[in-house]
C-alpha atoms as a PDB file:
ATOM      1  CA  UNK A   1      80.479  50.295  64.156  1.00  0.00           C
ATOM      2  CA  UNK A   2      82.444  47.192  64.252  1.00  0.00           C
ATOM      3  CA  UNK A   3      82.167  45.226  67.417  1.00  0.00           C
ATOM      4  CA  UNK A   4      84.395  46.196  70.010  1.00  0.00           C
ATOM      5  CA  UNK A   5      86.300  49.125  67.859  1.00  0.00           C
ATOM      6  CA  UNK A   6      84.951  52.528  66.623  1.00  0.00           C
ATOM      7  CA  UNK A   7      85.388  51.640  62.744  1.00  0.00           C
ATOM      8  CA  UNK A   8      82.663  51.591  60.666  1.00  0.00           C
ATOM      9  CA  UNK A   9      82.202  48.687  58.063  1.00  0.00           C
ATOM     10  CA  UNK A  10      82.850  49.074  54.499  1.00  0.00           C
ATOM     11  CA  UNK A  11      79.480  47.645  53.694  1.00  0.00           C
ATOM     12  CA  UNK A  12      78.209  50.395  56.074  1.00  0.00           C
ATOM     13  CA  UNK A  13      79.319  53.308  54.788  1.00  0.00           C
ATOM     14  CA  UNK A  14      77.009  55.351  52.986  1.00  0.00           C
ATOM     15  CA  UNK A  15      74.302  52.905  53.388  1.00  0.00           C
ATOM     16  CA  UNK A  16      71.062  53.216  56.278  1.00  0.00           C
ATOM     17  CA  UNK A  17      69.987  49.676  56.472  1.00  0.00           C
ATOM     18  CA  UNK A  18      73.417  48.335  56.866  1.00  0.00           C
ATOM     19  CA  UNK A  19      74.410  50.666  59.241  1.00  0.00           C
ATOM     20  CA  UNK A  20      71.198  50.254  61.249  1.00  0.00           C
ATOM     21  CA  UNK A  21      71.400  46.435  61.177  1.00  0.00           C
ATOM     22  CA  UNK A  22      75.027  46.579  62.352  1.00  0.00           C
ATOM     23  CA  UNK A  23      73.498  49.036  64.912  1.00  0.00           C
ATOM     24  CA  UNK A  24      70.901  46.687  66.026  1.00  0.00           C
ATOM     25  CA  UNK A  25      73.566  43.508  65.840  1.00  0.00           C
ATOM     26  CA  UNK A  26      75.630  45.335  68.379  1.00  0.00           C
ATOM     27  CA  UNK A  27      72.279  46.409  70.544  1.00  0.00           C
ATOM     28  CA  UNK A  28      71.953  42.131  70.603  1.00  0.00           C
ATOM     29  CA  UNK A  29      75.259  41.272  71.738  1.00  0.00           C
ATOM     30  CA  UNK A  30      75.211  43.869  74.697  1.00  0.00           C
ATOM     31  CA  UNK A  31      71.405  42.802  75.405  1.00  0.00           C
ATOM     32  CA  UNK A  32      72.762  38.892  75.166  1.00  0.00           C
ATOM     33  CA  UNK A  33      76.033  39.145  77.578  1.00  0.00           C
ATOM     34  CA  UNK A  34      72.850  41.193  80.018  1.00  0.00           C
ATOM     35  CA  UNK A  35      70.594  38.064  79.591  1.00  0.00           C
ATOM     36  CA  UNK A  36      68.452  40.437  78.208  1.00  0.00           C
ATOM     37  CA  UNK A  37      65.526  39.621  75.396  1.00  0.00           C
ATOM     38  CA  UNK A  38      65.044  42.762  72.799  1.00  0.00           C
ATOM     39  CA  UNK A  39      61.396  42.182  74.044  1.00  0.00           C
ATOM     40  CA  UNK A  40      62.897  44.069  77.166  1.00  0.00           C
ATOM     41  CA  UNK A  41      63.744  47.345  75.254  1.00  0.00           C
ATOM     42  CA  UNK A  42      61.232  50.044  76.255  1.00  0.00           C
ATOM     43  CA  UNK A  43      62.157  53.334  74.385  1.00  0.00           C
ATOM     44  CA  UNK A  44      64.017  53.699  71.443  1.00  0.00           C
ATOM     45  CA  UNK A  45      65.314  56.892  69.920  1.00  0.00           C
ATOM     46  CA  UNK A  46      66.709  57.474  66.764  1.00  0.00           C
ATOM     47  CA  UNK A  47      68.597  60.386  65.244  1.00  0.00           C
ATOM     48  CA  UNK A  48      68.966  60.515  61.143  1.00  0.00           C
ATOM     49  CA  UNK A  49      70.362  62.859  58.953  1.00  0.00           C
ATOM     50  CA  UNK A  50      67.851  63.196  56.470  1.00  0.00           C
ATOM     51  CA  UNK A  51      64.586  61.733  56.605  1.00  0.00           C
ATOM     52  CA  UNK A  52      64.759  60.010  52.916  1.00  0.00           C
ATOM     53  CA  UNK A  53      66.703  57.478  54.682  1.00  0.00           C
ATOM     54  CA  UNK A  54      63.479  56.747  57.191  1.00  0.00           C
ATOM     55  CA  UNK A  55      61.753  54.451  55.314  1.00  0.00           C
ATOM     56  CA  UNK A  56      64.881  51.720  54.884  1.00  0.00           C
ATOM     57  CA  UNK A  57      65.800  52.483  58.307  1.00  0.00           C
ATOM     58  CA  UNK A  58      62.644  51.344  59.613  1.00  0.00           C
ATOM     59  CA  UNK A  59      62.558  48.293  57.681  1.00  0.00           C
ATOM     60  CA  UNK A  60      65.399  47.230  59.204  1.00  0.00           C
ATOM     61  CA  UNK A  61      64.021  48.146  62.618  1.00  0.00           C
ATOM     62  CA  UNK A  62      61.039  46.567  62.440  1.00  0.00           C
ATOM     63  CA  UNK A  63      62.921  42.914  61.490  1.00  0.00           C
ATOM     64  CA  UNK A  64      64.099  43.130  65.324  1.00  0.00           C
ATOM     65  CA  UNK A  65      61.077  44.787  66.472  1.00  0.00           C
ATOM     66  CA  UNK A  66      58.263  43.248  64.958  1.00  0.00           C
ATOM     67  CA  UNK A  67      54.872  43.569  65.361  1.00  0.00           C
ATOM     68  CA  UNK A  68      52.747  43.008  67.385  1.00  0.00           C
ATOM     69  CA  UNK A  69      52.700  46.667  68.247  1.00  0.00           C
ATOM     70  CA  UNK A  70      51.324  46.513  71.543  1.00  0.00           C
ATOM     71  CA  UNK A  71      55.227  44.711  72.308  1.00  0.00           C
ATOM     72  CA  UNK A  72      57.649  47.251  70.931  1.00  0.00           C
ATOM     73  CA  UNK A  73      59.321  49.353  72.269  1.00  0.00           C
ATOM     74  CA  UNK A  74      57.993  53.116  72.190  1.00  0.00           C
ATOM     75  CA  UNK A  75      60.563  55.105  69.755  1.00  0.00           C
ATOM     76  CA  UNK A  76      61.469  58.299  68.338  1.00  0.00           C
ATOM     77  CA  UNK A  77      63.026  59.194  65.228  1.00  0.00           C
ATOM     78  CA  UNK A  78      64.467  63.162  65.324  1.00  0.00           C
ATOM     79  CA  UNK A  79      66.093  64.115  62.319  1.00  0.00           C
ATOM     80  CA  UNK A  80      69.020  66.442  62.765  1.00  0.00           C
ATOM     81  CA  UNK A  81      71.264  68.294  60.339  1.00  0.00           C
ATOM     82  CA  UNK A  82      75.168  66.401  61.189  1.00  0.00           C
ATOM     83  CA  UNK A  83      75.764  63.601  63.888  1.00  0.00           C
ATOM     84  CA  UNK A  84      79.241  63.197  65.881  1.00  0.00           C
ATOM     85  CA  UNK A  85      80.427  60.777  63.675  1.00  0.00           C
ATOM     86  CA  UNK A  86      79.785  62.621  59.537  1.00  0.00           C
ATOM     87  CA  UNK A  87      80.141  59.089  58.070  1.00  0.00           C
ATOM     88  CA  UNK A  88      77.353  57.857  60.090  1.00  0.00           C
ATOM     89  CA  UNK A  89      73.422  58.613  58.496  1.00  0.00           C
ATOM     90  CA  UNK A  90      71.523  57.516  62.143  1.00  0.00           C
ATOM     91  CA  UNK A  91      72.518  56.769  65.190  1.00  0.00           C
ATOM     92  CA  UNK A  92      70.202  54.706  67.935  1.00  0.00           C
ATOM     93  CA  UNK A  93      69.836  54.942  71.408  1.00  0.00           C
ATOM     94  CA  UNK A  94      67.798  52.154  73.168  1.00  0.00           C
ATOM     95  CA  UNK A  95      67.006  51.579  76.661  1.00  0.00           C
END
């Protein structure tokens, strides 16, 4: 989703590691206007419509969560048949 509205960018659409960066850009400004680090996130779950997408998802994931492993943020990833939004292919919640 674009900041502050409920569209979805064009570059977005149809596309995992887009729409998970854009994801984890909006995560940033909402952990930024907290004064919050990501290094602060503690659990991370992730919901995907098909598990082929997995592997690019968690490429992006890991460029804002990188190792070492012993610092992330515990997370999982549930794959489930439709989300509330059809033209999205994950959807993250972090806390």
């Amino acid at each position: 989703m674009l900041p502050g509205t409920t569209e979805i960018a064009p570059e977005c659409e149809g596309n995992i590691a887009n729409q998970t960066r854009q994801t984890l850009e909006n995560l940033k400004a909402v952990l930024k206007a907290a004064g919050c680090p990501f290094r602060d996130v503690i659990f991370v779950k992730i919901y995907i419509t098909d598990m082929k997408y997995y592997k690019d998802m968690n490429k992006v994931d890991e460029e804002y969560f990188p190792e070492p492993a012993n610092q992330c943020p515990v997370r999982t990833c549930v794959a489930v048949h439709q989300l509330a939004r059809p033209d999205l292919l994950n959807a993250s919640c972090r806390r």
